[in-house]
C-alpha atoms as a PDB file:
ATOM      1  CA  UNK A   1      82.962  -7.005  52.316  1.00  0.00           C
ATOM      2  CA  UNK A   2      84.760  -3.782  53.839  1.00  0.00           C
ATOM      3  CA  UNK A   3      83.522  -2.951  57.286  1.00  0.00           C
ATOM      4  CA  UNK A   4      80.761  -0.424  57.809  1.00  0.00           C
ATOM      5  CA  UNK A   5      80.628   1.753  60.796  1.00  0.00           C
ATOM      6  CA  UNK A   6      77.102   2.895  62.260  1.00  0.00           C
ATOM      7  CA  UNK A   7      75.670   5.222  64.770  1.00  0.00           C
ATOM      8  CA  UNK A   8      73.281   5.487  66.854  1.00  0.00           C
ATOM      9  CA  UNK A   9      70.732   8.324  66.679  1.00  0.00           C
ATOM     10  CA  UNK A  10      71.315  10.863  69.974  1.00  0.00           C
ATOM     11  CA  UNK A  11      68.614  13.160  71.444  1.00  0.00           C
ATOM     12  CA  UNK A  12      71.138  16.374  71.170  1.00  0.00           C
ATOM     13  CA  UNK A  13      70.584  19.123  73.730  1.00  0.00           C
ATOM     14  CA  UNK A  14      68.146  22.102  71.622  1.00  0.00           C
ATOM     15  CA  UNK A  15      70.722  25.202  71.415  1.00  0.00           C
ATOM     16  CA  UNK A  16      69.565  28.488  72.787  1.00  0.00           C
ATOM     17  CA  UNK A  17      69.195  30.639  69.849  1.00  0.00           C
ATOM     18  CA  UNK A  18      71.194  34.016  70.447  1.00  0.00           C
ATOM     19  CA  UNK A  19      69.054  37.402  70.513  1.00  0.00           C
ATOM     20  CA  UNK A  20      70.169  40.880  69.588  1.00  0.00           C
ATOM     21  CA  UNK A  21      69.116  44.151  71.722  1.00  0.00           C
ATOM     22  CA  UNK A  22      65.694  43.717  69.842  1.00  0.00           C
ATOM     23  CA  UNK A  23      65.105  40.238  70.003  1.00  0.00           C
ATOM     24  CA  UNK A  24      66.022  38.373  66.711  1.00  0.00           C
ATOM     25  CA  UNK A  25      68.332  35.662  66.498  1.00  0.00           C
ATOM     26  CA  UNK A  26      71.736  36.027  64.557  1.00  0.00           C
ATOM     27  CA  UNK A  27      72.116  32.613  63.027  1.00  0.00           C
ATOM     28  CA  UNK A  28      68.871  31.621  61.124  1.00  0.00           C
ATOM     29  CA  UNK A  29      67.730  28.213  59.439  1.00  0.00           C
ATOM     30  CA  UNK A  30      65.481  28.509  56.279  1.00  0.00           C
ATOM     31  CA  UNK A  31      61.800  29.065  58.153  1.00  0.00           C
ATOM     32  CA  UNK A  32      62.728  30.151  61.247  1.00  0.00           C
ATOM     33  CA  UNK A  33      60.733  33.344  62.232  1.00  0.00           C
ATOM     34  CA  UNK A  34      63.310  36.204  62.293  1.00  0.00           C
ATOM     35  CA  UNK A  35      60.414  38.894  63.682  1.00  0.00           C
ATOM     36  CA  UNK A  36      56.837  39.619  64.315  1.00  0.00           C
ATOM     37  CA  UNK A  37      57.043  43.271  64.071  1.00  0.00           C
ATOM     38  CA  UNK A  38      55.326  44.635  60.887  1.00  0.00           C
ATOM     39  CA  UNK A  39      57.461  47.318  60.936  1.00  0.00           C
ATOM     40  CA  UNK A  40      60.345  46.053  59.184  1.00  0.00           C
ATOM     41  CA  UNK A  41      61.190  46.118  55.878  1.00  0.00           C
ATOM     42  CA  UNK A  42      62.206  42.517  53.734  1.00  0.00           C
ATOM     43  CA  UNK A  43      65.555  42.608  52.571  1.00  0.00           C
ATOM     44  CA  UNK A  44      67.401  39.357  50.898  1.00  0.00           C
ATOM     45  CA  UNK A  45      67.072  36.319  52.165  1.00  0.00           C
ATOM     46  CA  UNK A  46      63.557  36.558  53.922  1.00  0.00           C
ATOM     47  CA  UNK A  47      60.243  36.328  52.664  1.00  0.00           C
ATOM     48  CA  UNK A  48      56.941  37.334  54.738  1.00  0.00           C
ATOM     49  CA  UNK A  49      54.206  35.040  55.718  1.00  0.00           C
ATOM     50  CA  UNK A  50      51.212  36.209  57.776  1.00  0.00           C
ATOM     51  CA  UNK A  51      52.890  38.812  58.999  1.00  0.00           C
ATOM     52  CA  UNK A  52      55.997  37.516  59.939  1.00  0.00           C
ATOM     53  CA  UNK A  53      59.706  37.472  58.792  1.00  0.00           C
ATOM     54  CA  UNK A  54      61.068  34.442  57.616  1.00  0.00           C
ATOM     55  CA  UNK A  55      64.217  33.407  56.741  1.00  0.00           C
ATOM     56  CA  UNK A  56      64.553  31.537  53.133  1.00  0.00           C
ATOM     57  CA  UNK A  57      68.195  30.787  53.524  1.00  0.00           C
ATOM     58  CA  UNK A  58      70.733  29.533  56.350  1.00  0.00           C
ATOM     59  CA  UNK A  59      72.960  32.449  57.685  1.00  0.00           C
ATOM     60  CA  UNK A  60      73.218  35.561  59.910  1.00  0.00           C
ATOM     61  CA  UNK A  61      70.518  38.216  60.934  1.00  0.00           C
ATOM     62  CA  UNK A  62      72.258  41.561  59.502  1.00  0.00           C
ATOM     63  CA  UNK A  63      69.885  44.820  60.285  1.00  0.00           C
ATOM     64  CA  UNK A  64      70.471  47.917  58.595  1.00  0.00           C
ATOM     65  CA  UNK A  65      67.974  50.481  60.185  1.00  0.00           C
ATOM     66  CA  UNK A  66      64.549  49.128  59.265  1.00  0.00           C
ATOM     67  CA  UNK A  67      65.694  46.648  56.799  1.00  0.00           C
ATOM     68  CA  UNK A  68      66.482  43.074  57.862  1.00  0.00           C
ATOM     69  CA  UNK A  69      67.916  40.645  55.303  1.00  0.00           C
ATOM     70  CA  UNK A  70      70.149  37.083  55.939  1.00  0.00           C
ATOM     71  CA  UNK A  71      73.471  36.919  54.674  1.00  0.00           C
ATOM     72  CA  UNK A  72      73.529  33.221  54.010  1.00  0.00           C
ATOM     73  CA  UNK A  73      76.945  31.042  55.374  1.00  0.00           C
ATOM     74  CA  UNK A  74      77.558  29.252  52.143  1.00  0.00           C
ATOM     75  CA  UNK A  75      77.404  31.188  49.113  1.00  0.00           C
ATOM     76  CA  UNK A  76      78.353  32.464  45.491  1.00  0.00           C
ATOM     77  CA  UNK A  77      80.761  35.260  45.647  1.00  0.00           C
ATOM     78  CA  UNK A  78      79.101  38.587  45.757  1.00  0.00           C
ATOM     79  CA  UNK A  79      81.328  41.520  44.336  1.00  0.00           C
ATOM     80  CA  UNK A  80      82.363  44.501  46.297  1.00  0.00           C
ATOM     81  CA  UNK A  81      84.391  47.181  44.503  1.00  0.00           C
ATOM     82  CA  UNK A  82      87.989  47.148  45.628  1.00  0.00           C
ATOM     83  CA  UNK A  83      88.127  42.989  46.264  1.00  0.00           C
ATOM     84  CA  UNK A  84      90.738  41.163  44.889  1.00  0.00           C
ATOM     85  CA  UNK A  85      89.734  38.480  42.798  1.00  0.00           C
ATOM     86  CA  UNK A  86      91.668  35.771  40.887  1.00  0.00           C
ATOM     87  CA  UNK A  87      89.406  34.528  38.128  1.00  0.00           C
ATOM     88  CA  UNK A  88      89.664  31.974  34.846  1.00  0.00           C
ATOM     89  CA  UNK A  89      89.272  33.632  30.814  1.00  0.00           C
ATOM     90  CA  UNK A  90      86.106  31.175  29.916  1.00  0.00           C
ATOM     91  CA  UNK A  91      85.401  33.631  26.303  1.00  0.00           C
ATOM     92  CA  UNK A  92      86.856  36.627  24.119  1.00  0.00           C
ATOM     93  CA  UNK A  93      84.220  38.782  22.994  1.00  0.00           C
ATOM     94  CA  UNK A  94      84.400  42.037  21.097  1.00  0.00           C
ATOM     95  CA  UNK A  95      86.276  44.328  23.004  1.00  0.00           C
ATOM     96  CA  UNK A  96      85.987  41.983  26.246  1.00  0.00           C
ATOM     97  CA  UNK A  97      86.532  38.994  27.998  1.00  0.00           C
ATOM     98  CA  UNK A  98      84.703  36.713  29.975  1.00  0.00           C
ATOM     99  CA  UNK A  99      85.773  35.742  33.501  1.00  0.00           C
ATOM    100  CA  UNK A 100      84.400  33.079  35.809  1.00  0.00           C
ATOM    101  CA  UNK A 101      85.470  34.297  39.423  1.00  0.00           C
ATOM    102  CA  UNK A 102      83.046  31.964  41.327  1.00  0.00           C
ATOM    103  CA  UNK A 103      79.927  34.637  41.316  1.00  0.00           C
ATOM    104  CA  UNK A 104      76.417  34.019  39.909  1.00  0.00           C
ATOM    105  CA  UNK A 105      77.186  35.488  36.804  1.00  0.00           C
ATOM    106  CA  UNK A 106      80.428  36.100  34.471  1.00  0.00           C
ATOM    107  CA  UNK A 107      82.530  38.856  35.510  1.00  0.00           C
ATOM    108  CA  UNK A 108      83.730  41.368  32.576  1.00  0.00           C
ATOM    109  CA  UNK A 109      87.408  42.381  32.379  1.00  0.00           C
ATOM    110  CA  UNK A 110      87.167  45.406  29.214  1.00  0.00           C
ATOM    111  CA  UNK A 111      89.998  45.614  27.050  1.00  0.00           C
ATOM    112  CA  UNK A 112      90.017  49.347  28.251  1.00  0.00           C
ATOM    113  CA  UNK A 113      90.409  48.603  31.959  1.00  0.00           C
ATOM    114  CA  UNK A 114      93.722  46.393  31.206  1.00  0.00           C
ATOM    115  CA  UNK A 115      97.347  47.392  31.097  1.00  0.00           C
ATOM    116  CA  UNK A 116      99.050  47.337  27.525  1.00  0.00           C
ATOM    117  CA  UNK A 117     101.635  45.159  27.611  1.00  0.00           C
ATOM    118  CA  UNK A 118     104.825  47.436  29.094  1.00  0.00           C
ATOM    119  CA  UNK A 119     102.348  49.283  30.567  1.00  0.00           C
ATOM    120  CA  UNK A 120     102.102  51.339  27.914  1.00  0.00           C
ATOM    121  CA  UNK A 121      99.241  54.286  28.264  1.00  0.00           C
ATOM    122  CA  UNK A 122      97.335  55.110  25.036  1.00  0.00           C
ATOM    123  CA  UNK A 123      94.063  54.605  23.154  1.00  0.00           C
ATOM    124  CA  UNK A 124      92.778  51.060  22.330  1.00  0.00           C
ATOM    125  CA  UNK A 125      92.742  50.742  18.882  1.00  0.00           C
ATOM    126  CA  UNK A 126      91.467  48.332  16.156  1.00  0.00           C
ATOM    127  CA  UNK A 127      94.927  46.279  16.081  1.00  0.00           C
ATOM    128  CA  UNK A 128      94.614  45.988  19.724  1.00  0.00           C
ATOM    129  CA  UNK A 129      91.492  44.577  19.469  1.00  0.00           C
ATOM    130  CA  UNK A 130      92.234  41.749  16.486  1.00  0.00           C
ATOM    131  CA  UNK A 131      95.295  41.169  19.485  1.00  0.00           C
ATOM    132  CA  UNK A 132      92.847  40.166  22.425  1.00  0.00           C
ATOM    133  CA  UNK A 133      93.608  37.008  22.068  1.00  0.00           C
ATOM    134  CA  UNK A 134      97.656  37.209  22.076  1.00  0.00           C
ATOM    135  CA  UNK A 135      96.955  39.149  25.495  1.00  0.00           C
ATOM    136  CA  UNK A 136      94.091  36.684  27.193  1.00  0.00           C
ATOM    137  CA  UNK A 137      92.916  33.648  25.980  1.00  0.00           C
ATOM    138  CA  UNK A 138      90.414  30.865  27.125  1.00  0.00           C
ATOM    139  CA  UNK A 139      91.602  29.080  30.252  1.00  0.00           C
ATOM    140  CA  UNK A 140      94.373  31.809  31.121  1.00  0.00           C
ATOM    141  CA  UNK A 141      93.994  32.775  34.960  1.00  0.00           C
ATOM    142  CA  UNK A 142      94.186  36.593  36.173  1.00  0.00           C
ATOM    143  CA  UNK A 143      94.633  38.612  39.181  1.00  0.00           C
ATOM    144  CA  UNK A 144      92.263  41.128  38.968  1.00  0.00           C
ATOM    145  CA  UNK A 145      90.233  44.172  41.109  1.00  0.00           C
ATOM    146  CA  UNK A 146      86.949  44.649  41.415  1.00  0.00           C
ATOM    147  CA  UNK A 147      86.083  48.114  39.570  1.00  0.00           C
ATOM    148  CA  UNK A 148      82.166  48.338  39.862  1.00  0.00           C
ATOM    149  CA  UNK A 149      79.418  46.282  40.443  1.00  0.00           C
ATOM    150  CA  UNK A 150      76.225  46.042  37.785  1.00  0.00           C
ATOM    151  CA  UNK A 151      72.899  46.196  38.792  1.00  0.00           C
ATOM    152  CA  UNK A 152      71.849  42.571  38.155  1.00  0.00           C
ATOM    153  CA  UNK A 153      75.120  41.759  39.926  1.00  0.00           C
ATOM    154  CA  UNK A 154      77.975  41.104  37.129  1.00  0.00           C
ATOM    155  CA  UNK A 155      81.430  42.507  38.370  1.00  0.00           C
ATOM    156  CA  UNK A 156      83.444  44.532  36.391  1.00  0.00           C
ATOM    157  CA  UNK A 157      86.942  43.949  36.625  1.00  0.00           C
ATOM    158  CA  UNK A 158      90.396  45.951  35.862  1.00  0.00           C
ATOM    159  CA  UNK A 159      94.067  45.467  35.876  1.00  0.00           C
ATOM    160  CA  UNK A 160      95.159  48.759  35.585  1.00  0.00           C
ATOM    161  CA  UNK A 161      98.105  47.931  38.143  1.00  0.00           C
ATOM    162  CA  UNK A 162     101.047  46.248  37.365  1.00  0.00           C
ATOM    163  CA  UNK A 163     100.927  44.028  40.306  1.00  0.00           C
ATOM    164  CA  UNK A 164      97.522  42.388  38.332  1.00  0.00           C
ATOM    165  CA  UNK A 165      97.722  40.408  34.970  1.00  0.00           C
ATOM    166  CA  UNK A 166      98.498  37.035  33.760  1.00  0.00           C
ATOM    167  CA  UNK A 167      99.278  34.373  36.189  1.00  0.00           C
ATOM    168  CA  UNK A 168     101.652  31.445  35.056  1.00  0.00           C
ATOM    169  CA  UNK A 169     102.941  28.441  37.496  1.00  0.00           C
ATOM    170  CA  UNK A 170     101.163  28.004  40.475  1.00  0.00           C
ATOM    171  CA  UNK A 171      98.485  26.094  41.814  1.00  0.00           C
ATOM    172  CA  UNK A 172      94.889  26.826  42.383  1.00  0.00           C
ATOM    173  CA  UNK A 173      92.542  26.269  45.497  1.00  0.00           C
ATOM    174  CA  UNK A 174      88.877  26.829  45.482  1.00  0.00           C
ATOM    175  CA  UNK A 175      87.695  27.484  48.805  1.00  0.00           C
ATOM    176  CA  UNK A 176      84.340  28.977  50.365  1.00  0.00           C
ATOM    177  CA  UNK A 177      84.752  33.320  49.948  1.00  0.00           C
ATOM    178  CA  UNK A 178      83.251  33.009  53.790  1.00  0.00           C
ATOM    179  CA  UNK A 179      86.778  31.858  54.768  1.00  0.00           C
ATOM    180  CA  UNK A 180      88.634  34.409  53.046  1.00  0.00           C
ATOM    181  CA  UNK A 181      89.533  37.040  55.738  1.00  0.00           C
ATOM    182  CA  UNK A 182      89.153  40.710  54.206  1.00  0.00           C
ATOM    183  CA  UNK A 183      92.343  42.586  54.773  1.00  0.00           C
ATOM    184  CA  UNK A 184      94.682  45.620  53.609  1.00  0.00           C
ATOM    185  CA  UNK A 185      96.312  43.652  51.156  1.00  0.00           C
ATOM    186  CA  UNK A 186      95.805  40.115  49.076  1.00  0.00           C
ATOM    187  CA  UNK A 187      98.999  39.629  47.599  1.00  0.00           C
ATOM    188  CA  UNK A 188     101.428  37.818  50.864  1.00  0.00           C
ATOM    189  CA  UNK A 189     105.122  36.725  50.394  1.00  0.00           C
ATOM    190  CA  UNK A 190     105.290  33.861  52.513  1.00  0.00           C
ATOM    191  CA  UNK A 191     108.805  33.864  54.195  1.00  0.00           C
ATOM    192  CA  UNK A 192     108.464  29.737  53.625  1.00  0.00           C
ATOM    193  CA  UNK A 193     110.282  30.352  50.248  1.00  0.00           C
ATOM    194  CA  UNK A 194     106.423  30.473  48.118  1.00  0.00           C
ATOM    195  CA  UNK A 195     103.467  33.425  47.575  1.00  0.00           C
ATOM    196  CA  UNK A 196      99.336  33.209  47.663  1.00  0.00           C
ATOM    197  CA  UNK A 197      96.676  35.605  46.420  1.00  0.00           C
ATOM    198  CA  UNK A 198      94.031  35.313  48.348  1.00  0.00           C
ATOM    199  CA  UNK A 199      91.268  36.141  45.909  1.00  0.00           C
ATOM    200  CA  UNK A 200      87.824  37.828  48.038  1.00  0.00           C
ATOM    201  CA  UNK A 201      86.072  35.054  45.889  1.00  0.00           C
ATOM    202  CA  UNK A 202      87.789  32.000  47.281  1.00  0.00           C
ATOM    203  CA  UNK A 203      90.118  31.789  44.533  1.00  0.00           C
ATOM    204  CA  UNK A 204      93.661  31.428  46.139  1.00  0.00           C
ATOM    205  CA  UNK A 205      96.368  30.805  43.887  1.00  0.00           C
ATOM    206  CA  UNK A 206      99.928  29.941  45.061  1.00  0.00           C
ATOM    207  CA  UNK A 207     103.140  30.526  43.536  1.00  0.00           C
ATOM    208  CA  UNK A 208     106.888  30.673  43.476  1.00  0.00           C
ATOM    209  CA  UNK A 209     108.407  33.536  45.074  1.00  0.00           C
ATOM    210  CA  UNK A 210     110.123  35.557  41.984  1.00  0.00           C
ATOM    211  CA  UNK A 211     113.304  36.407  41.970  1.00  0.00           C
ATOM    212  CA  UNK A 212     112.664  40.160  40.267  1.00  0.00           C
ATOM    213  CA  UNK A 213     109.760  41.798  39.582  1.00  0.00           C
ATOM    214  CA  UNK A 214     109.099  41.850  36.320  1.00  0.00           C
ATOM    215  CA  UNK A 215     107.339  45.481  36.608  1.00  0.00           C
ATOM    216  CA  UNK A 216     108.267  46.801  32.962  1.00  0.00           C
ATOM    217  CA  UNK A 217     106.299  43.390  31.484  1.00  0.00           C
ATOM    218  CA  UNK A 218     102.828  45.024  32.258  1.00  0.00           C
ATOM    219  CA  UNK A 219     101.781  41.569  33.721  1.00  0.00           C
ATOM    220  CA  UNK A 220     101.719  39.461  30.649  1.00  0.00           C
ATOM    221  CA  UNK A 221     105.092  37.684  30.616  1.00  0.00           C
ATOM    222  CA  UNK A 222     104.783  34.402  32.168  1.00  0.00           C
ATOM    223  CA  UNK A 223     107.674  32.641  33.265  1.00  0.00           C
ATOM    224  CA  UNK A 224     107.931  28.874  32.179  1.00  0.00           C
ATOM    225  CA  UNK A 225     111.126  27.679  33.531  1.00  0.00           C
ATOM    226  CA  UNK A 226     110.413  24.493  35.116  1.00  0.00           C
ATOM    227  CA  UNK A 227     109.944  25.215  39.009  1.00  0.00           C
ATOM    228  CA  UNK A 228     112.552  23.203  41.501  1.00  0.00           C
ATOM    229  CA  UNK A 229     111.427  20.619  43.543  1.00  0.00           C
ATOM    230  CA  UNK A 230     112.062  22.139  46.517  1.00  0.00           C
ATOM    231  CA  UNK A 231     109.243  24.786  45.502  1.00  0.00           C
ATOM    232  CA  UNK A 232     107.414  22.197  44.361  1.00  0.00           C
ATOM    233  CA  UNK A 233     107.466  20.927  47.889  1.00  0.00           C
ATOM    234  CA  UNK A 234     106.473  24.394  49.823  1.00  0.00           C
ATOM    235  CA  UNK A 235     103.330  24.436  47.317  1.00  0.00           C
ATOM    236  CA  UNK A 236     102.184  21.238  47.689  1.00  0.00           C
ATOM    237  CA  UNK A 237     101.982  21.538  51.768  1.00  0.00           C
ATOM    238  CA  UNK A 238     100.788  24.995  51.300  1.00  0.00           C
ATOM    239  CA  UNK A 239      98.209  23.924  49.121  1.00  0.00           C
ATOM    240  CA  UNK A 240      97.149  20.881  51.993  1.00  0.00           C
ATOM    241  CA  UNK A 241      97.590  23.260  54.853  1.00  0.00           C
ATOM    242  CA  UNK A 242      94.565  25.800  53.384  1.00  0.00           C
ATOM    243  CA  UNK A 243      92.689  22.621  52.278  1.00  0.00           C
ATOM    244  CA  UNK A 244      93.492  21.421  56.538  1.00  0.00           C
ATOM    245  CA  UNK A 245      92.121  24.931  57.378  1.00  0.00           C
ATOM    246  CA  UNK A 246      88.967  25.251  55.093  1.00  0.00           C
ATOM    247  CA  UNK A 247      88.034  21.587  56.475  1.00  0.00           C
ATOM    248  CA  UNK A 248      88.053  22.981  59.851  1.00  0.00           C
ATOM    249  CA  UNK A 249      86.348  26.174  59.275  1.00  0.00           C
ATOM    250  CA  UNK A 250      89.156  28.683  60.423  1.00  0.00           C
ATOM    251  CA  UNK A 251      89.739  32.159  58.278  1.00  0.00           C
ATOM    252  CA  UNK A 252      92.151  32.053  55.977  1.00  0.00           C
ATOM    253  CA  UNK A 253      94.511  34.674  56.272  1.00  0.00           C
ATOM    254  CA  UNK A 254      98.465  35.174  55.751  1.00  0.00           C
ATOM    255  CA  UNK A 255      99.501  34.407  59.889  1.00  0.00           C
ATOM    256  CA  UNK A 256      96.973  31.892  59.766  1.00  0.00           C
ATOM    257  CA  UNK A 257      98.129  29.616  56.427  1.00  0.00           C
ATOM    258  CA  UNK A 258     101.954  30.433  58.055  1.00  0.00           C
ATOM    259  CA  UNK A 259     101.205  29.078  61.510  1.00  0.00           C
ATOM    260  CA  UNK A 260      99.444  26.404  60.023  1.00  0.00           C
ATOM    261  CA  UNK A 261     102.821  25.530  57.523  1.00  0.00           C
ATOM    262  CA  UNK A 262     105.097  25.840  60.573  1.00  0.00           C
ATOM    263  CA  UNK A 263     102.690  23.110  62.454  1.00  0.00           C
ATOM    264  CA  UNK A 264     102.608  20.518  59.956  1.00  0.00           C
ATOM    265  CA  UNK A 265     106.301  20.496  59.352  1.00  0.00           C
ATOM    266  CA  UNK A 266     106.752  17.417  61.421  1.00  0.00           C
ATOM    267  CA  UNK A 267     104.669  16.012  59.388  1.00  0.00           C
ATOM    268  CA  UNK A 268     104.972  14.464  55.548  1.00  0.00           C
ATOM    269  CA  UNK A 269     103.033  16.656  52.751  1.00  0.00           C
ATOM    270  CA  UNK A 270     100.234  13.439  52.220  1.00  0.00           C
ATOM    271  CA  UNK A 271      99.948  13.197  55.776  1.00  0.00           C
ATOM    272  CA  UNK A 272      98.715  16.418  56.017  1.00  0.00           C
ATOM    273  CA  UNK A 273      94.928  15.744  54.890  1.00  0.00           C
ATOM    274  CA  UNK A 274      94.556  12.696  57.502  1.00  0.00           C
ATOM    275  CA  UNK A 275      91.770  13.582  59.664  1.00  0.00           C
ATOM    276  CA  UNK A 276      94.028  13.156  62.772  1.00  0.00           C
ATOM    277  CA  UNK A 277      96.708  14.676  61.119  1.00  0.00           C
ATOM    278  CA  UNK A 278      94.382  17.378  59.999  1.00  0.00           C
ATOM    279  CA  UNK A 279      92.670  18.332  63.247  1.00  0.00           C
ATOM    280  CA  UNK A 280      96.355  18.623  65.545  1.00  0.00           C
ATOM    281  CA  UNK A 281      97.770  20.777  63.073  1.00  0.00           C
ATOM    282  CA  UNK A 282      94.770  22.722  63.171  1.00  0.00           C
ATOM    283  CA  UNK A 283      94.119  23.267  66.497  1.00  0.00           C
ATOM    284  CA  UNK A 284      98.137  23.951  67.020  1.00  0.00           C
ATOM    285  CA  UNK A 285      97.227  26.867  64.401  1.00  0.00           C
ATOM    286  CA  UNK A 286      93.964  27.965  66.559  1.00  0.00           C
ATOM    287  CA  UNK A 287      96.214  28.126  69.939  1.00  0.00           C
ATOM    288  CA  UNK A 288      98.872  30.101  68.844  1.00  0.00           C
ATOM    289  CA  UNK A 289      96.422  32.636  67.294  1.00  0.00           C
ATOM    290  CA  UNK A 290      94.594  33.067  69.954  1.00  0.00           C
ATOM    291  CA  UNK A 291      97.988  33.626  72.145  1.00  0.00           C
ATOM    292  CA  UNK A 292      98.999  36.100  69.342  1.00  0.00           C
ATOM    293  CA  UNK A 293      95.162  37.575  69.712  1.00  0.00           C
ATOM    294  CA  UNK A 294      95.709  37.278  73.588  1.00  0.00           C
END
């Protein structure tokens, strides 16, 4: 029989809850009292009980004016016009496809709000249409923006860029959206030899550095050539370097996946996701962005 490690229960020292200039706590458990004052309005998240606000989900106190709601740690992605999302084809529907993008419900990418391939600019018509499925098909991935938000929450996308479209070799990570650190841009070119898109909805997908933009391809070409091991390489330790980073809770973001590459060089690619391994590669990461914060 394999060995089985136990512990022994601790009495842990009760934290002291943090209070804002009118006395709530930021960080909430679900039924913890957020406020007694009737005042307030109930916002998402929170639910009232003789007269007071409770919290129904784990997360942070956010106040806008009088309405208080919980944005909860760990969720679904929530769509925000302008994110940058990197999302799977799951169906082809009349004049639309389905996308799963890690939200509640399916995103919508319209065949109006996509680039004809060349980037051509015209009217959709009823050949393009019957040729959905030469464009997009069922398990395709996409690079996509968020063009507006529904009211039940569905996000509709666009690629009206050339720098969004069809994405070919790669590999795909599925992290927590919490981690992903909104910035100016998504799209990084690592100078480790490989690329990520770091989707807003925890979709990261990383890829072979091209050679050429392929700009007059509209974003539907995909390029097949088999990919050389030494890519292979940089992908695979990327790839364990964000899953290193997402086990220990620090943003993802381009100087932070770098750092984190250049620390686990010493290091061989399985290694990488050994606890030990894991957490001094980690905190090596932490240090030097602190000293780059400092």
């Amino acid at each position: 029989m394999a060995a089985v490690s136990m512990r022994l229960p601790v009495a842990r020292k009760p934290a002291r809850p943090s209070a804002s200039r009118s006395g709530e706590k930021h960080l909430v458990a679900p039924g913890d009292t957020i406020t007694t004052d009737t005042g307030y309005m109930r916002g998402h998240g929170t639910y009232v009980e003789e007269e007071k606000l409770i919290a129904s989900v784990a997360g942070a106190v956010e106040r806008v004016n009088k309405l208080v709601c919980v944005k909860a740690l760990k969720t679904r992605y929530n769509g925000e016009v302008g994110d940058i999302v990197v999302g799977r084809i799951t169906e082809v529907q009349q004049k639309r496809w389905k996308v799963e993008t890690n939200s509640r419900l399916d995103s919508v990418l319209l065949l109006s709000s996509m680039n004809l391939p060349g980037g051509e600019l015209r009217r959709r018509s009823a050949e393009d249409e019957l040729a959905m499925r030469d464009y997009l098909q069922e398990g395709d991935l996409i690079s996509a923006e968020v063009q507006s938000v529904f009211s039940d929450g569905a996000v509709s996308l666009h690629t009206r860029s050339l720098k969004y479209g069809k994405l070919g070799q790669g590999v795909l990570v599925q992290v927590s959206p919490s981690l992903v650190k909104r910035q100016k841009t998504h799209f990084h070119d690592l100078p480790c030899g490989a690329s990520v898109i770091l989707g807003n909805n925890g979709f990261i997908w990383i890829y072979p550095t091209p050679e050429q933009r392929e700009e007059e391809a509209g974003g539907f070409t995909t390029n097949l050539e088999p990919v050389p091991l030494s890519d292979r390489e940089v992908i695979s330790r990327l790839r364990n370097c964000i899953v290193a980073l997402v086990t220990e809770k620090l943003m993802l973001f381009d100087t932070s996946i770098l750092y984190c590459y250049e620390a686990s060089l010493p290091h061989q690619i399985k290694d990488i996701l050994k606890p030990e391994v894991m957490e001094e590669i980690v905190l090596e990461t932490r240090q030097r962005l602190l000293d780059l914060e400092g």
